[in-house]
Protein backbone atom coordinates (compact mmCIF):
# COMPACT_ATOMS: atom_id res chain seq x y z
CA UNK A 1 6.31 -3.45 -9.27
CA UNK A 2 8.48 -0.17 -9.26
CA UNK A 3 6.87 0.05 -13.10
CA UNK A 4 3.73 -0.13 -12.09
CA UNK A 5 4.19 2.65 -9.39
CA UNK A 6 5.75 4.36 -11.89
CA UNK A 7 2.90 4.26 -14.34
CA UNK A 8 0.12 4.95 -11.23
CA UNK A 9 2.30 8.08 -10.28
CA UNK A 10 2.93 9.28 -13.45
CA UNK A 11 -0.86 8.91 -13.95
CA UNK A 12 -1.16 11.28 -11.63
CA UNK A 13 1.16 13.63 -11.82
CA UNK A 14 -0.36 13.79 -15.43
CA UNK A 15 -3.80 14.83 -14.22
CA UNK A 16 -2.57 17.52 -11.48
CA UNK A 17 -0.15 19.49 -13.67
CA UNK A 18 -1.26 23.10 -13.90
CA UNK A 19 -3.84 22.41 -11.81
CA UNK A 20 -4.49 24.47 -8.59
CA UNK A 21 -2.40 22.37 -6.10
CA UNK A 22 -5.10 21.39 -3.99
CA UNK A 23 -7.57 20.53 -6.75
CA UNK A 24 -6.90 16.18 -5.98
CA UNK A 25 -5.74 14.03 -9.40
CA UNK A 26 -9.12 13.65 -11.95
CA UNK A 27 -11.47 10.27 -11.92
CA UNK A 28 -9.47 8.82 -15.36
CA UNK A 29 -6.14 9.05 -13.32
CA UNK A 30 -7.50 7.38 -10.19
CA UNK A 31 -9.29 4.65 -12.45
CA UNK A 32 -6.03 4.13 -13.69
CA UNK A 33 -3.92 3.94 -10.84
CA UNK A 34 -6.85 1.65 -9.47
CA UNK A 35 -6.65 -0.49 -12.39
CA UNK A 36 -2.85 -1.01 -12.27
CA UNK A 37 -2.77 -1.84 -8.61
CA UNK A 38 -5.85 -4.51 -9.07
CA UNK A 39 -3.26 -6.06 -11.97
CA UNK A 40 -0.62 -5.94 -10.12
CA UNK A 41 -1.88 -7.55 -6.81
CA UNK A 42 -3.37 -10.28 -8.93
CA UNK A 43 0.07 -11.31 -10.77
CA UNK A 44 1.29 -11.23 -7.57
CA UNK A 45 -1.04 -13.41 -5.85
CA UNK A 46 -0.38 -15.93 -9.02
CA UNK A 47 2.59 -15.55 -8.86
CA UNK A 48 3.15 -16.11 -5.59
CA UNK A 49 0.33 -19.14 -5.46
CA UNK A 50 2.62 -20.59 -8.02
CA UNK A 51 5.75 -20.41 -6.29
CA UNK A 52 4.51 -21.74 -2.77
CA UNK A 53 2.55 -24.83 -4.40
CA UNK A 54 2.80 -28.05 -2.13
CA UNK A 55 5.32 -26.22 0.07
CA UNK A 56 4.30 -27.01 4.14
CA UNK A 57 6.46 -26.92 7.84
CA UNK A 58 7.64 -23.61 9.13
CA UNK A 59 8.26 -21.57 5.86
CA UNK A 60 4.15 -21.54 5.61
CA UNK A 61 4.02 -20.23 9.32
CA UNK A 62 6.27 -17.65 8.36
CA UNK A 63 4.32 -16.79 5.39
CA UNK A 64 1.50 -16.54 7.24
CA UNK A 65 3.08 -14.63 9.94
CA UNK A 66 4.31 -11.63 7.40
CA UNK A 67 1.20 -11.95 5.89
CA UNK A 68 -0.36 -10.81 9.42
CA UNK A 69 1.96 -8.42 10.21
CA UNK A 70 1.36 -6.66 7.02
CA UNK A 71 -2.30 -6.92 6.98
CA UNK A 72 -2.18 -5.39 10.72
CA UNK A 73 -0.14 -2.23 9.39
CA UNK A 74 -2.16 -1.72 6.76
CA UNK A 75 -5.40 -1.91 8.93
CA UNK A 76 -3.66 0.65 11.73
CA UNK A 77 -2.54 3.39 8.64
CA UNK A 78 -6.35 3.37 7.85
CA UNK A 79 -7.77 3.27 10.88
CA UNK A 80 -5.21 6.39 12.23
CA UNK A 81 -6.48 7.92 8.88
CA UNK A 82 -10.16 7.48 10.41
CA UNK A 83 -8.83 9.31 13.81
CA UNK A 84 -7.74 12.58 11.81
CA UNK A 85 -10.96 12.57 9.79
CA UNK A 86 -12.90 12.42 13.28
CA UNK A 87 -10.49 15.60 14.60
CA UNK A 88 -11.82 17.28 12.13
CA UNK A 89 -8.02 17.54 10.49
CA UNK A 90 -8.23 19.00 6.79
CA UNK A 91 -9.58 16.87 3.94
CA UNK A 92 -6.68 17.77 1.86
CA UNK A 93 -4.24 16.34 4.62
CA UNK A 94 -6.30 13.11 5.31
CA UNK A 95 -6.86 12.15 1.98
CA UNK A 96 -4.22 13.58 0.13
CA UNK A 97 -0.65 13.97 1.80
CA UNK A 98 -1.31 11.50 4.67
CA UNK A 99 -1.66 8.42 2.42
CA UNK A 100 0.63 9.60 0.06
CA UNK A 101 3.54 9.36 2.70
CA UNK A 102 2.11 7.49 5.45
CA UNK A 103 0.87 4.24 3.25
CA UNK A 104 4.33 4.08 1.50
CA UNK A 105 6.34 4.54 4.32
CA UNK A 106 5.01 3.60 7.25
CA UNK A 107 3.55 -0.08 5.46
CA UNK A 108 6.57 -0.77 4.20
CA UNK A 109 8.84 0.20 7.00
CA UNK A 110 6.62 -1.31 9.41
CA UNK A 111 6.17 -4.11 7.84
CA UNK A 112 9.57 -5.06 6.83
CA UNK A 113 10.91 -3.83 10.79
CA UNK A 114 8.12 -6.59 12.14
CA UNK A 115 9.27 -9.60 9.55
CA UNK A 116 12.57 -8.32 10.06
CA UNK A 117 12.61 -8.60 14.16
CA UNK A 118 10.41 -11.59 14.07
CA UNK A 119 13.19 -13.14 11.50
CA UNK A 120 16.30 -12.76 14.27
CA UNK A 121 13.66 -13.93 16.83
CA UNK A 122 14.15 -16.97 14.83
């Protein structure tokens, strides 16, 4: 996975250097980061299909509740992205530094503080 971000950032850092620094990445670097994250979530998903065959009792709960909690973090950093576009709050900010740093950090910290609490919960 940290390859594949790799390769998506570097993408993009590719297609913005010497650029004017508000000018947004260029179509073949987004196709490509797009690309890589459509691979990536479908090894994952086989991977993951593979590992979990005929596995049932609480560890599928579990599963299912991370699953949630992720999916419900995800849906909140998109729909607070919706809110700034409707304050009228800078294109550049909505779709360019907001999910840069809040998809990366606040998914994944979220995320992992929910599974985390729910885990000692336990």
């Amino acid at each position: 996975m940290a390859f594949v971000a790799l390769l998506a950032y570097g993408a993009i850092w590719l297609s913005v250097r010497g650029q004017h620094p508000y000018g947004g990445p260029s179509a073949w670097a987004m196709v490509v980061t797009f690309a890589l994250i459509a691979v990536l979530i479908a090894v994952s998903a086989s991977s993951a299909r593979r590992a979990t065959t005929g596995i049932t009792g609480p560890s599928v709960r579990q599963r299912r509740t991370v699953t949630a909690a992720i999916v419900v973090v995800y849906i909140a950093v998109y729909v607070f992205m919706g809110a700034l576009k409707h304050l009228g709050v800078s294109p550049a900010i909505v779709y360019g530094v907001y999910p840069a740093v809040g998809i990366s950090l606040f998914v994944i910290v979220s995320a992992r503080a929910g599974v985390l609490a729910w885990r000692r919960r336990a």
